[in-house]
PDB file of N, CA and C in Angstrom:
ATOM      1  N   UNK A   1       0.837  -1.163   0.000  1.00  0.00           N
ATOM      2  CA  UNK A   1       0.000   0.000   0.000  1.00  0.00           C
ATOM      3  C   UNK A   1       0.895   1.243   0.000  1.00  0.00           C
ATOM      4  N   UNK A   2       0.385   2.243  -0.707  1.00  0.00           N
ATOM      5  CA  UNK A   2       0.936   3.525  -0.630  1.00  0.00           C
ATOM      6  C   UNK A   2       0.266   4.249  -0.030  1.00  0.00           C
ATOM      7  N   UNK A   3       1.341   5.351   0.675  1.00  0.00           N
ATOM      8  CA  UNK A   3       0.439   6.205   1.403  1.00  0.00           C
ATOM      9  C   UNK A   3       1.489   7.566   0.841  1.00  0.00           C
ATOM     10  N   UNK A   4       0.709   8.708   0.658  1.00  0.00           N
ATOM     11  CA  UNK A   4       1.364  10.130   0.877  1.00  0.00           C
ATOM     12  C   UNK A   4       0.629  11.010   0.962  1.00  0.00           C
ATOM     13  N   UNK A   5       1.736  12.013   1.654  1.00  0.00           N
ATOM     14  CA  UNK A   5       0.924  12.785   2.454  1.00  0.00           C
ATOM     15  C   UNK A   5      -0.095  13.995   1.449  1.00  0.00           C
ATOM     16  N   UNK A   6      -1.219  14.401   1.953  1.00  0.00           N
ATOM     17  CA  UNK A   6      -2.454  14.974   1.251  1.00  0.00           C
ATOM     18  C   UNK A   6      -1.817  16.848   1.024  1.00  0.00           C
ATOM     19  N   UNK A   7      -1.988  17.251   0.114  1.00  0.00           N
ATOM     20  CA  UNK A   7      -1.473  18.164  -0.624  1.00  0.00           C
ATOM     21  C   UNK A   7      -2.857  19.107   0.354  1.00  0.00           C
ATOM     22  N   UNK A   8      -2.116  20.655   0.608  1.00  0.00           N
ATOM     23  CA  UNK A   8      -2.481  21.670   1.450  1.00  0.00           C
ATOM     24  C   UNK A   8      -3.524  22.305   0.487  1.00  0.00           C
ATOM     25  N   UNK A   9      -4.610  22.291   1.060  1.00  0.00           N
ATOM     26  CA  UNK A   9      -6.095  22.772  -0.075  1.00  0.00           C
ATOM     27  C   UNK A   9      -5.658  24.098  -0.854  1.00  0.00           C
ATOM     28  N   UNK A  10      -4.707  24.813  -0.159  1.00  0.00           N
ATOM     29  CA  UNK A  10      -4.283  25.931  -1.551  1.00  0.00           C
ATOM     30  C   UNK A  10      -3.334  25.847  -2.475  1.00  0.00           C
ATOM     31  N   UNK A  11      -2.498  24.177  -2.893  1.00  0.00           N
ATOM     32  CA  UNK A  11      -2.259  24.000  -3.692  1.00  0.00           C
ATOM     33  C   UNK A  11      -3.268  23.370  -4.389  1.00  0.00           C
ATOM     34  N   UNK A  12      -3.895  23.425  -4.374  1.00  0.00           N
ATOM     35  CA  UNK A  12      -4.703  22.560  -5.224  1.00  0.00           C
ATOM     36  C   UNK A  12      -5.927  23.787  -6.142  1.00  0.00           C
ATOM     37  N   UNK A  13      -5.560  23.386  -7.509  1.00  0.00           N
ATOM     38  CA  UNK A  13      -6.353  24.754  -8.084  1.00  0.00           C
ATOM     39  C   UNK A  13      -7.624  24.136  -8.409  1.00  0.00           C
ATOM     40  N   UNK A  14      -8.887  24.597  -7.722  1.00  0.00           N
ATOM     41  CA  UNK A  14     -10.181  24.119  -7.778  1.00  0.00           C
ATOM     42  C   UNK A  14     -10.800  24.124  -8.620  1.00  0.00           C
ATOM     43  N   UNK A  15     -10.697  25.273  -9.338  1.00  0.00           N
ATOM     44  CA  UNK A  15     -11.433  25.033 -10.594  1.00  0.00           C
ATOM     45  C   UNK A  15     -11.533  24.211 -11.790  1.00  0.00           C
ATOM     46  N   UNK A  16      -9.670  23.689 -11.745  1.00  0.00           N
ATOM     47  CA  UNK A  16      -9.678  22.736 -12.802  1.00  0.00           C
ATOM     48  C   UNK A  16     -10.066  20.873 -12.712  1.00  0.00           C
ATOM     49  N   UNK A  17     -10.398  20.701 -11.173  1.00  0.00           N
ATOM     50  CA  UNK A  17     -11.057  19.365 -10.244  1.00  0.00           C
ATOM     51  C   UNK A  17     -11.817  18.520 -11.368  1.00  0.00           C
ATOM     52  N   UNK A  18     -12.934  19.291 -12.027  1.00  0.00           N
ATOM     53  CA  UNK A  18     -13.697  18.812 -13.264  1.00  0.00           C
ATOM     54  C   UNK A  18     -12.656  18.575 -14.450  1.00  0.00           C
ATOM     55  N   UNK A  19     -11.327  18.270 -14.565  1.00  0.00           N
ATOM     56  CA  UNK A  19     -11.001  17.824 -16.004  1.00  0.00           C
ATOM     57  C   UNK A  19     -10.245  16.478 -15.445  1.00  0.00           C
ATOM     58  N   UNK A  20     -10.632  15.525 -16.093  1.00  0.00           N
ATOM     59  CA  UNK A  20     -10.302  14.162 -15.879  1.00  0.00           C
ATOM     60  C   UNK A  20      -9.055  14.002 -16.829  1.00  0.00           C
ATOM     61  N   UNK A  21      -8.547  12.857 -16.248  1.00  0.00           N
ATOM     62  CA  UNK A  21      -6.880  12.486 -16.961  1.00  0.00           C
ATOM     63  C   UNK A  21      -7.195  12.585 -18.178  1.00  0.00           C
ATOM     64  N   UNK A  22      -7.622  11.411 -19.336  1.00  0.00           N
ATOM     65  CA  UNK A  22      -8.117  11.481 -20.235  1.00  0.00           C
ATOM     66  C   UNK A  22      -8.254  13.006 -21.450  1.00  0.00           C
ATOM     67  N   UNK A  23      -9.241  13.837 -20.588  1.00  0.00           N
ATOM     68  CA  UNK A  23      -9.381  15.159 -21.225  1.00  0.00           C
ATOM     69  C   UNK A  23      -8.054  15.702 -20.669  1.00  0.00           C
ATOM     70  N   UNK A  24      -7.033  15.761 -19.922  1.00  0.00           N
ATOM     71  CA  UNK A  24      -5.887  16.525 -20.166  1.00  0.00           C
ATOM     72  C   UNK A  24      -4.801  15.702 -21.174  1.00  0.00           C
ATOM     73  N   UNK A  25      -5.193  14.096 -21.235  1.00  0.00           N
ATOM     74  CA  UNK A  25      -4.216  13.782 -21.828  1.00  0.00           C
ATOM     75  C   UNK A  25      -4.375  14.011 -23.501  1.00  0.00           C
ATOM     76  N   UNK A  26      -5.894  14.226 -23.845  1.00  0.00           N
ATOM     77  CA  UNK A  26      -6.198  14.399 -25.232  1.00  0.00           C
ATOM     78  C   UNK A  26      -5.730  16.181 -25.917  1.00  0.00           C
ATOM     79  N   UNK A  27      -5.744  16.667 -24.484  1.00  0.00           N
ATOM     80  CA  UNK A  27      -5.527  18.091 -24.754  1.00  0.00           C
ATOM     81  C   UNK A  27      -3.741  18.483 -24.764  1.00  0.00           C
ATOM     82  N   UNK A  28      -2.922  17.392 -24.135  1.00  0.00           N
ATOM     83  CA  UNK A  28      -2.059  17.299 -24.383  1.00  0.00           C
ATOM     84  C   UNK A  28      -1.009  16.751 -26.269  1.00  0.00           C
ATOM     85  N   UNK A  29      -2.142  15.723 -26.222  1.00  0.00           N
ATOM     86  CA  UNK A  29      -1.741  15.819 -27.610  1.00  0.00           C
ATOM     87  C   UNK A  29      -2.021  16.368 -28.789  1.00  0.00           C
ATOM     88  N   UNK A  30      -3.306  17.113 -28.730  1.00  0.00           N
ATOM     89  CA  UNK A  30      -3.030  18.448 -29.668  1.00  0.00           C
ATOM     90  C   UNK A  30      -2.571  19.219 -29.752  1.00  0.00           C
ATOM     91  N   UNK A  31      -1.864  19.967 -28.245  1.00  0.00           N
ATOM     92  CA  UNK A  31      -0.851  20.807 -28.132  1.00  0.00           C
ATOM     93  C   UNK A  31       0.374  20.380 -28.756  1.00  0.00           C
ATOM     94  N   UNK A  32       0.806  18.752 -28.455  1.00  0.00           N
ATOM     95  CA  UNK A  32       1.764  18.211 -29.582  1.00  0.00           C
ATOM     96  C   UNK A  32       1.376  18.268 -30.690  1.00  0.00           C
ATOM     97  N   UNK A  33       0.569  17.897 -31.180  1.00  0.00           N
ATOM     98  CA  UNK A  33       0.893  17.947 -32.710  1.00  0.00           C
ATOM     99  C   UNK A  33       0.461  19.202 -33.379  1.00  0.00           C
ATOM    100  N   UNK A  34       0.304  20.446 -32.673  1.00  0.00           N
ATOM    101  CA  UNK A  34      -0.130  21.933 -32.819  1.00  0.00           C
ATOM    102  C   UNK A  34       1.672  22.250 -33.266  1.00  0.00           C
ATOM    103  N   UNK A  35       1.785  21.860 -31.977  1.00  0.00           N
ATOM    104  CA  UNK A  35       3.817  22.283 -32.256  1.00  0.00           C
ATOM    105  C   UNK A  35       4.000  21.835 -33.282  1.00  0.00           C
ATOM    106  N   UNK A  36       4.320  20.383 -33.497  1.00  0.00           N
ATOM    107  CA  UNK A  36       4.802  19.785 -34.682  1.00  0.00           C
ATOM    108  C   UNK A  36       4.552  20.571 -36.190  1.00  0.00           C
ATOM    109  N   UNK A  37       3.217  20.406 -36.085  1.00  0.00           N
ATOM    110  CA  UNK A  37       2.698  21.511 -37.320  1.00  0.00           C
ATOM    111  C   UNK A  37       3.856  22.590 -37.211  1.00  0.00           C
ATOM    112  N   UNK A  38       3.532  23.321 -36.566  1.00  0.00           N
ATOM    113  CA  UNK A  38       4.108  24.412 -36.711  1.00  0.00           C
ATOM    114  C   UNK A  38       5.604  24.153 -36.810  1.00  0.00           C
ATOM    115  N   UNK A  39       6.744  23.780 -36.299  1.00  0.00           N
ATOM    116  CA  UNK A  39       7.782  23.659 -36.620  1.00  0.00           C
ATOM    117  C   UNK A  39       8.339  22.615 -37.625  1.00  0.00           C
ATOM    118  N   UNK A  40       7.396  21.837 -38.529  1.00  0.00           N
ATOM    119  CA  UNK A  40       7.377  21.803 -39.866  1.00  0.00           C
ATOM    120  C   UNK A  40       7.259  22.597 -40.696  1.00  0.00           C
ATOM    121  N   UNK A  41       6.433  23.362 -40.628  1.00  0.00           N
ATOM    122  CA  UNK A  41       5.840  24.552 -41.444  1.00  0.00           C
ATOM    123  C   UNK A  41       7.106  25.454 -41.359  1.00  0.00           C
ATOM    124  N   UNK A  42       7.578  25.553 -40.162  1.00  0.00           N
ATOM    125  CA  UNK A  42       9.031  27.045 -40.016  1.00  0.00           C
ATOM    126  C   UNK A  42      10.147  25.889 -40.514  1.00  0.00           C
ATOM    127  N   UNK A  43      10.673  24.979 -40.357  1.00  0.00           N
ATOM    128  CA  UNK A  43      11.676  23.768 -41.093  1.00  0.00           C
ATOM    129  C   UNK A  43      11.351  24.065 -42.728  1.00  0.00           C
ATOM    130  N   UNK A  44       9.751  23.844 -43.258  1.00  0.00           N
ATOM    131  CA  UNK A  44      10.105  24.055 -44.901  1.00  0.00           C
ATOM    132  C   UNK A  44      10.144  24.826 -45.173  1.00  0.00           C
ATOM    133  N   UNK A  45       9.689  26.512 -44.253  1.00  0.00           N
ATOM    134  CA  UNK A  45       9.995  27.770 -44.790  1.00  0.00           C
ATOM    135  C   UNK A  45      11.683  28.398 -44.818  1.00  0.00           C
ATOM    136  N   UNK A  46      12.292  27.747 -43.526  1.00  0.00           N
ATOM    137  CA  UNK A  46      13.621  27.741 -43.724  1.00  0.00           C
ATOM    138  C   UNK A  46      13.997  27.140 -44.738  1.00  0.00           C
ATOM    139  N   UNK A  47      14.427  26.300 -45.176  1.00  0.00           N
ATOM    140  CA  UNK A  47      15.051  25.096 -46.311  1.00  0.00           C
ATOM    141  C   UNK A  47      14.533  25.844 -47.680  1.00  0.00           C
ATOM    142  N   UNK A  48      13.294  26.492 -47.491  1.00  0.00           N
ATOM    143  CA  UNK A  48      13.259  27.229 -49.324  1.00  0.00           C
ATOM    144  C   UNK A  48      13.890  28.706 -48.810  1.00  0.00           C
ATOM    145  N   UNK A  49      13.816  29.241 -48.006  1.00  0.00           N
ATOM    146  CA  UNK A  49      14.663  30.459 -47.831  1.00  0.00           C
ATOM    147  C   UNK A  49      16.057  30.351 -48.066  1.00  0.00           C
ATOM    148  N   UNK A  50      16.509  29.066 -47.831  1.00  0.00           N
ATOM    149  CA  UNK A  50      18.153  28.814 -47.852  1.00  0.00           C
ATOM    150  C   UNK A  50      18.071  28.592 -49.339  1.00  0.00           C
ATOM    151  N   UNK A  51      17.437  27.681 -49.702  1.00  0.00           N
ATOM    152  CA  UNK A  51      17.464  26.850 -51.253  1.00  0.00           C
ATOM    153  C   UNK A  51      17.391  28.794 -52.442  1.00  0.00           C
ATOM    154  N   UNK A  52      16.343  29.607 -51.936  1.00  0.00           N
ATOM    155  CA  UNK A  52      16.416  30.846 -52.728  1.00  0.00           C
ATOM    156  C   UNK A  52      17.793  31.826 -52.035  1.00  0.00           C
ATOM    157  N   UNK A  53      18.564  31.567 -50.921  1.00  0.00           N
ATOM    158  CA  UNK A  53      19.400  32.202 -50.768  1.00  0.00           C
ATOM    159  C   UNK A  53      20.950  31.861 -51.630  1.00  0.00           C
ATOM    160  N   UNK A  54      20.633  30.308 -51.336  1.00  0.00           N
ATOM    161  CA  UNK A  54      21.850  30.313 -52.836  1.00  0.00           C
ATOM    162  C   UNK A  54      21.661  30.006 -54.057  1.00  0.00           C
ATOM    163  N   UNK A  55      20.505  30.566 -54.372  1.00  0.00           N
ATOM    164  CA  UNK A  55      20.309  30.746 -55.903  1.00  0.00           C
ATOM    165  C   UNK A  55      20.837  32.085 -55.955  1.00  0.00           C
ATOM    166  N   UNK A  56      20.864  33.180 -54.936  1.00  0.00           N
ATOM    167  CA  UNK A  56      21.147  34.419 -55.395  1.00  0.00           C
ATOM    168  C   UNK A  56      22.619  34.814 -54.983  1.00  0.00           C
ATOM    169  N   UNK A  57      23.145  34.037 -54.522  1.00  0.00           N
ATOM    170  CA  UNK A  57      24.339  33.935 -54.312  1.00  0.00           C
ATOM    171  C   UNK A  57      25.034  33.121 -55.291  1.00  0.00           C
ATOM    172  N   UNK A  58      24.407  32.085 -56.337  1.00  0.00           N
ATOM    173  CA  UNK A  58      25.017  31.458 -57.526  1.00  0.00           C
ATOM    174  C   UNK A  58      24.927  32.742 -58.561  1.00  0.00           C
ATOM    175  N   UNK A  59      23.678  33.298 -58.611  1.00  0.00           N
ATOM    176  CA  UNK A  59      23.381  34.295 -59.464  1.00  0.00           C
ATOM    177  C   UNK A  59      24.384  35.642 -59.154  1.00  0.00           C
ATOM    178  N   UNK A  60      24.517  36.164 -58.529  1.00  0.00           N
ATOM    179  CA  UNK A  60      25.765  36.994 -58.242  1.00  0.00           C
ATOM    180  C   UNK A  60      26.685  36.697 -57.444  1.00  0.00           C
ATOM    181  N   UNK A  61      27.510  35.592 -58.345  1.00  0.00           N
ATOM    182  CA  UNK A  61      28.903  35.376 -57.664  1.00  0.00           C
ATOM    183  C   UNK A  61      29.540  36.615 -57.178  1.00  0.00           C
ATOM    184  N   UNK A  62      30.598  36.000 -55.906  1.00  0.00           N
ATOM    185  CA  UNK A  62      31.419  37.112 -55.686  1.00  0.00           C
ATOM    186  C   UNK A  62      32.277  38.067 -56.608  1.00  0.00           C
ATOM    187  N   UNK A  63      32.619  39.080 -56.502  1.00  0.00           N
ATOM    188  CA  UNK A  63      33.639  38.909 -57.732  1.00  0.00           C
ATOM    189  C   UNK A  63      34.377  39.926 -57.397  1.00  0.00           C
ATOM    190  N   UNK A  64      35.959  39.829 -57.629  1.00  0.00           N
ATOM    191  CA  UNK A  64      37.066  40.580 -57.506  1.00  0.00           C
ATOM    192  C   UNK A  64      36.240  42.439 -57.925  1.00  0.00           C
ATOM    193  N   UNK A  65      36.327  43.416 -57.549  1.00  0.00           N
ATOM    194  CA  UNK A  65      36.005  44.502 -57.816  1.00  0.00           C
ATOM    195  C   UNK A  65      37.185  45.700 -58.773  1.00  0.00           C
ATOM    196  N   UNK A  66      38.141  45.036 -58.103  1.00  0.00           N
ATOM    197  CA  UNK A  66      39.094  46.246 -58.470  1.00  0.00           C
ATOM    198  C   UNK A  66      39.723  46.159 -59.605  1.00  0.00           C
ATOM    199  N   UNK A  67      39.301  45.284 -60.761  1.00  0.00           N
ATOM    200  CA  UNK A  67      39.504  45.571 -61.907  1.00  0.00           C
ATOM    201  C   UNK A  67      38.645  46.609 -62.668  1.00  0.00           C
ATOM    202  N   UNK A  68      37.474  46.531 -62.472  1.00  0.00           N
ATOM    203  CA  UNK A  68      36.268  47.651 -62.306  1.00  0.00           C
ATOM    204  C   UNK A  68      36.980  48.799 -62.087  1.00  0.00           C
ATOM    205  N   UNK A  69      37.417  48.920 -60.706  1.00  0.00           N
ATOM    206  CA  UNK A  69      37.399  50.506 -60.555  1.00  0.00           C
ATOM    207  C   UNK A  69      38.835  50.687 -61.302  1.00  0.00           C
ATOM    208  N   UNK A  70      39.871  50.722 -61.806  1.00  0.00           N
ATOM    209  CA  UNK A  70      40.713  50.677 -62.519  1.00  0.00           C
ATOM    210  C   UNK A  70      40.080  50.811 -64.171  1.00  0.00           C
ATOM    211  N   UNK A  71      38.791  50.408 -63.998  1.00  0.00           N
ATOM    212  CA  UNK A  71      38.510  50.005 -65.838  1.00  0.00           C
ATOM    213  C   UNK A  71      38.244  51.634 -65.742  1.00  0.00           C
ATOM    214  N   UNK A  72      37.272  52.126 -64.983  1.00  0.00           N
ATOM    215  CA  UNK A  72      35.759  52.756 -64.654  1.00  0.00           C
ATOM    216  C   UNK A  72      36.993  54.002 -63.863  1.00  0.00           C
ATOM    217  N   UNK A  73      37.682  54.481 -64.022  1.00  0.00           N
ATOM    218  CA  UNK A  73      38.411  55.405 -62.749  1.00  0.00           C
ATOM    219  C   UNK A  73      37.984  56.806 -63.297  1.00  0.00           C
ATOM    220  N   UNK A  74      38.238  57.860 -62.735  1.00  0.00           N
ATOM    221  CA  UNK A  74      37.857  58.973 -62.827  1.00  0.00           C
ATOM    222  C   UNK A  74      36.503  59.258 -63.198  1.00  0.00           C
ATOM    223  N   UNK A  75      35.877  60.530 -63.254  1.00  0.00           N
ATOM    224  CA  UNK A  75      34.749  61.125 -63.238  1.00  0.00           C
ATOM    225  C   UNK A  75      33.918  60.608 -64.397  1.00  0.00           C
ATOM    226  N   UNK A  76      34.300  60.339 -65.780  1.00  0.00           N
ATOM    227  CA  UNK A  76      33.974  59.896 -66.655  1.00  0.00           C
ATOM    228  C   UNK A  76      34.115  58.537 -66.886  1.00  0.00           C
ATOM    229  N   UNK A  77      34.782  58.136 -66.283  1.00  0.00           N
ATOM    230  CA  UNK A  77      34.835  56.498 -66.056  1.00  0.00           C
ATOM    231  C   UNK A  77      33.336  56.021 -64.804  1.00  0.00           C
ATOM    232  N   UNK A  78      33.144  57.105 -64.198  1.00  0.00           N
ATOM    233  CA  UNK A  78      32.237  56.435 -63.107  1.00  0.00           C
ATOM    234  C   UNK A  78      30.897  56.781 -63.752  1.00  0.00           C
ATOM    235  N   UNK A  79      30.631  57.652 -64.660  1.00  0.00           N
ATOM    236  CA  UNK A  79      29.702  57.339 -65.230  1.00  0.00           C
ATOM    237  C   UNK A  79      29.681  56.486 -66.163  1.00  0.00           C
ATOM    238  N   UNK A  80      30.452  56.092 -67.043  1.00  0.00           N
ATOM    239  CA  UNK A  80      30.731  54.943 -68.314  1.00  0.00           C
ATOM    240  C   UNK A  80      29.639  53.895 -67.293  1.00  0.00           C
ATOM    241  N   UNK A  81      30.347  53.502 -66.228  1.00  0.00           N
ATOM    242  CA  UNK A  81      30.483  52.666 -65.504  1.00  0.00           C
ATOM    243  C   UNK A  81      28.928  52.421 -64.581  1.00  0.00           C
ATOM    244  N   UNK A  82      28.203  53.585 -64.502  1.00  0.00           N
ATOM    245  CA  UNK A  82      27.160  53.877 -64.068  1.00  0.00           C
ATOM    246  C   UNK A  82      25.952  53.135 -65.301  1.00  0.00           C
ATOM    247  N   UNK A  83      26.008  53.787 -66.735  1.00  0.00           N
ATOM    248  CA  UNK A  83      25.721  53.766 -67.601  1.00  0.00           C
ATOM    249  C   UNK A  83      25.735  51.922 -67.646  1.00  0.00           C
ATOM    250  N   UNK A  84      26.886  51.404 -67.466  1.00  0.00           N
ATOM    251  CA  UNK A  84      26.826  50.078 -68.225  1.00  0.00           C
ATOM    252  C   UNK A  84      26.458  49.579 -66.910  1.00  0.00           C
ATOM    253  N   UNK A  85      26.365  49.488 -65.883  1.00  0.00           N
ATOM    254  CA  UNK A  85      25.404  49.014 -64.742  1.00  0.00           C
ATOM    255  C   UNK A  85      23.737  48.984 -65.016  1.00  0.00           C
ATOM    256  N   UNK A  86      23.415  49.894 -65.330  1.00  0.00           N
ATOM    257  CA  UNK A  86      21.899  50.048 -65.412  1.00  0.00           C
ATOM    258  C   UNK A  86      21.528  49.340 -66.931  1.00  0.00           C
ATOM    259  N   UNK A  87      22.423  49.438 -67.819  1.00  0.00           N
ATOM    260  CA  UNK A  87      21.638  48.720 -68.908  1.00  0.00           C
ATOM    261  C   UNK A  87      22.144  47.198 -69.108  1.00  0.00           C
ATOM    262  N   UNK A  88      23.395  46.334 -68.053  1.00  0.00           N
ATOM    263  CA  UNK A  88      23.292  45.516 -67.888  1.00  0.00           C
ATOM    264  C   UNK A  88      22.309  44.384 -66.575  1.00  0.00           C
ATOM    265  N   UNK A  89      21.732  45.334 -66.154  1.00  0.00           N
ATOM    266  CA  UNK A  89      20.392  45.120 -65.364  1.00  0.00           C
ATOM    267  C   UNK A  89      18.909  45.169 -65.845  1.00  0.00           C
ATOM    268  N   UNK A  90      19.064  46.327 -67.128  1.00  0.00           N
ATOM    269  CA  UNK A  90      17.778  46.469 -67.814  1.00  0.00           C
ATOM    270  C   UNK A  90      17.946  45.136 -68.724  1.00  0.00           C
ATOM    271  N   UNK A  91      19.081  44.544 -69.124  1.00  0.00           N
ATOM    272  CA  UNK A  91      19.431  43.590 -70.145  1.00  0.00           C
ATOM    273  C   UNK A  91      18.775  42.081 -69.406  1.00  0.00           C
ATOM    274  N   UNK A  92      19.081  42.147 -68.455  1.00  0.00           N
ATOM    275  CA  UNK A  92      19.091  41.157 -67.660  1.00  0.00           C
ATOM    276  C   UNK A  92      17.700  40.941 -67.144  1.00  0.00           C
ATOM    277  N   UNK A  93      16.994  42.068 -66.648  1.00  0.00           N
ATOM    278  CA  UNK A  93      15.212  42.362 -66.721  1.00  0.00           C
ATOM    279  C   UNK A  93      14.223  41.505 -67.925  1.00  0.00           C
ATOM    280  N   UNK A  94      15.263  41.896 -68.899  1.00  0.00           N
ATOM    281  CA  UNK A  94      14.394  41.270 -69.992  1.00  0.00           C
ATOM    282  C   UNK A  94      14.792  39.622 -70.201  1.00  0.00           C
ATOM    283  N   UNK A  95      15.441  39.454 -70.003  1.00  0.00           N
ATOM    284  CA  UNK A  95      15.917  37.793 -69.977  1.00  0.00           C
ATOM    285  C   UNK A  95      15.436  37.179 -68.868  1.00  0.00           C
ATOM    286  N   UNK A  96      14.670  37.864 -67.953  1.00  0.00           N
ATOM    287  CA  UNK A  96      13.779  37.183 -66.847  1.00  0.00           C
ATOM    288  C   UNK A  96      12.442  37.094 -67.299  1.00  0.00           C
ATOM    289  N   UNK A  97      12.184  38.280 -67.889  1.00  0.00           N
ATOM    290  CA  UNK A  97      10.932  38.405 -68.131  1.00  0.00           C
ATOM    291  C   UNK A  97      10.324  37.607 -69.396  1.00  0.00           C
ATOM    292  N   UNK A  98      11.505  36.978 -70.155  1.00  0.00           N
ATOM    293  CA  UNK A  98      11.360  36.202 -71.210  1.00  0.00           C
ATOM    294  C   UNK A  98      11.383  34.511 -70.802  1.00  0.00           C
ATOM    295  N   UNK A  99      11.571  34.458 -69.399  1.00  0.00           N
ATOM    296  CA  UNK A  99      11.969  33.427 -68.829  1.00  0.00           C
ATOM    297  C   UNK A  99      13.502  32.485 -69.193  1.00  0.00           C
ATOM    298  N   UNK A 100      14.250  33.571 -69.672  1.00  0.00           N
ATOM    299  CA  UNK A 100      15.800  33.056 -70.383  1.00  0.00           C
ATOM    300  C   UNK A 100      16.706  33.145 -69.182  1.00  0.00           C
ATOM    301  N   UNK A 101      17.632  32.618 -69.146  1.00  0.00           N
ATOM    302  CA  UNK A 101      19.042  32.431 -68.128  1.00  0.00           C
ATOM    303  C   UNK A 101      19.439  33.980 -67.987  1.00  0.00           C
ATOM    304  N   UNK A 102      19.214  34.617 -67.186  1.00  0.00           N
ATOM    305  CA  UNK A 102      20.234  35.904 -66.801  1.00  0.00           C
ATOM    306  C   UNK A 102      21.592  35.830 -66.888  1.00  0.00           C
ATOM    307  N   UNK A 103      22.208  36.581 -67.277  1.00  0.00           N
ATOM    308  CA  UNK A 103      23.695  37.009 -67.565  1.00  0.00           C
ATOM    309  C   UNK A 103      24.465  38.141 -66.613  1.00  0.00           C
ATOM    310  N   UNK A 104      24.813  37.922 -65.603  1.00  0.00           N
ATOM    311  CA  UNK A 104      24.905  39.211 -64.620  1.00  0.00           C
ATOM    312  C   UNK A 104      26.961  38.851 -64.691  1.00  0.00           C
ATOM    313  N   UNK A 105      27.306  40.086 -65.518  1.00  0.00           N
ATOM    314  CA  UNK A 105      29.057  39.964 -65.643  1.00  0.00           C
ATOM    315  C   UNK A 105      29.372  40.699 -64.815  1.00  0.00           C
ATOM    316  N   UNK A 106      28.962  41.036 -63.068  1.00  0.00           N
ATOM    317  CA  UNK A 106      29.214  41.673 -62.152  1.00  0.00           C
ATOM    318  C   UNK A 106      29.323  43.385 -62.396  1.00  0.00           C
ATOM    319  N   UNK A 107      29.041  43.830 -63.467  1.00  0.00           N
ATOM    320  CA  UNK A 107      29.699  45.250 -63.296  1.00  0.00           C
ATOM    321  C   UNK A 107      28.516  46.110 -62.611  1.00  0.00           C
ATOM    322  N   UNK A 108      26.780  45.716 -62.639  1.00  0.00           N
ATOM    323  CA  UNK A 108      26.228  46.083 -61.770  1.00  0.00           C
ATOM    324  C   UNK A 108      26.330  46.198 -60.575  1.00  0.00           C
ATOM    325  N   UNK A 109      26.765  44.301 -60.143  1.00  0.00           N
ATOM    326  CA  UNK A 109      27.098  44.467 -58.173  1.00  0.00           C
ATOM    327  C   UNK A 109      28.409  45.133 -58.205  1.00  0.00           C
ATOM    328  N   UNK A 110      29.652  45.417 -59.016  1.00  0.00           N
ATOM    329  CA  UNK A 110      30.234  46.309 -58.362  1.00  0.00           C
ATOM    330  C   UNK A 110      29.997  47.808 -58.290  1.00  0.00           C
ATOM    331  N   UNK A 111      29.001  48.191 -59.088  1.00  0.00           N
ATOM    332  CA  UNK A 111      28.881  49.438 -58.986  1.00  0.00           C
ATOM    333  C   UNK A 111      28.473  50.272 -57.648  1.00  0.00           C
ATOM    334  N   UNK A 112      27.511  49.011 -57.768  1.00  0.00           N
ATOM    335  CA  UNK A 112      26.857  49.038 -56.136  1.00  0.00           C
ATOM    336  C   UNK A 112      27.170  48.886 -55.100  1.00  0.00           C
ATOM    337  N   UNK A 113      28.454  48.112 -55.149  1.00  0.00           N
ATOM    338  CA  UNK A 113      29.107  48.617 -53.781  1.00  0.00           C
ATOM    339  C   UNK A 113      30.112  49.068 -53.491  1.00  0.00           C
ATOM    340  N   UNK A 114      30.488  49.984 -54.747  1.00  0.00           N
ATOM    341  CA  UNK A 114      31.525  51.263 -54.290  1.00  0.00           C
ATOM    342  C   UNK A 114      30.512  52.489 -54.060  1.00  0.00           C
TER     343      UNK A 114
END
């Protein structure tokens, strides 16, 4: 036989007396599989966030810069250089929009980050 000792009437929260094992244990497992859902759902939203993060990281490789600014130097070079940024982006606009392979020969991303 077991015996232990009887829990002090103000631990005991009264109102919840009416829920039987059963109904907490059923309410327990929808709270599991509430989670689950949900951290499936954030698992495949991660994995296509990564999967589209290195597509855009294949799509604009890194690329050495300072042949650029050497090509592109002085006042008239930084516009040349301005100039062939924007219409190798407008070029590239249209080869998306045609659903064709983009061509990005970096001189946009370096423009952009000098």
């Amino acid at each position: 036989m077991n015996i232990k000792k009887a829990s002090e009437p103000t631990d005991i929260i009264w109102e919840n007396r009416h829920f039987t094992q059963s109904k907490r244990n059923k309410r327990k497992i929808v709270v599991l599989f509430l989670i689950t859902v949900i951290l499936t759902i954030s698992a495949i939203g991660m994995s296509y966030l990564e999967v589209l993060s290195n597509s855009a990281k294949n799509k604009f490789a890194t690329r050495s810069c300072g042949g650029f600014k050497n090509l592109y130097s002085g006042i008239e070079g930084k516009k040349k250089w301005e100039d062939e940024a924007v219409r190798s982006f407008l070029v590239n606009q249209a080869y998306k929009k045609n659903h064709e392979k983009e061509h990005y020969d970096g001189t946009m991303e370096c423009f952009c980050k000098d």
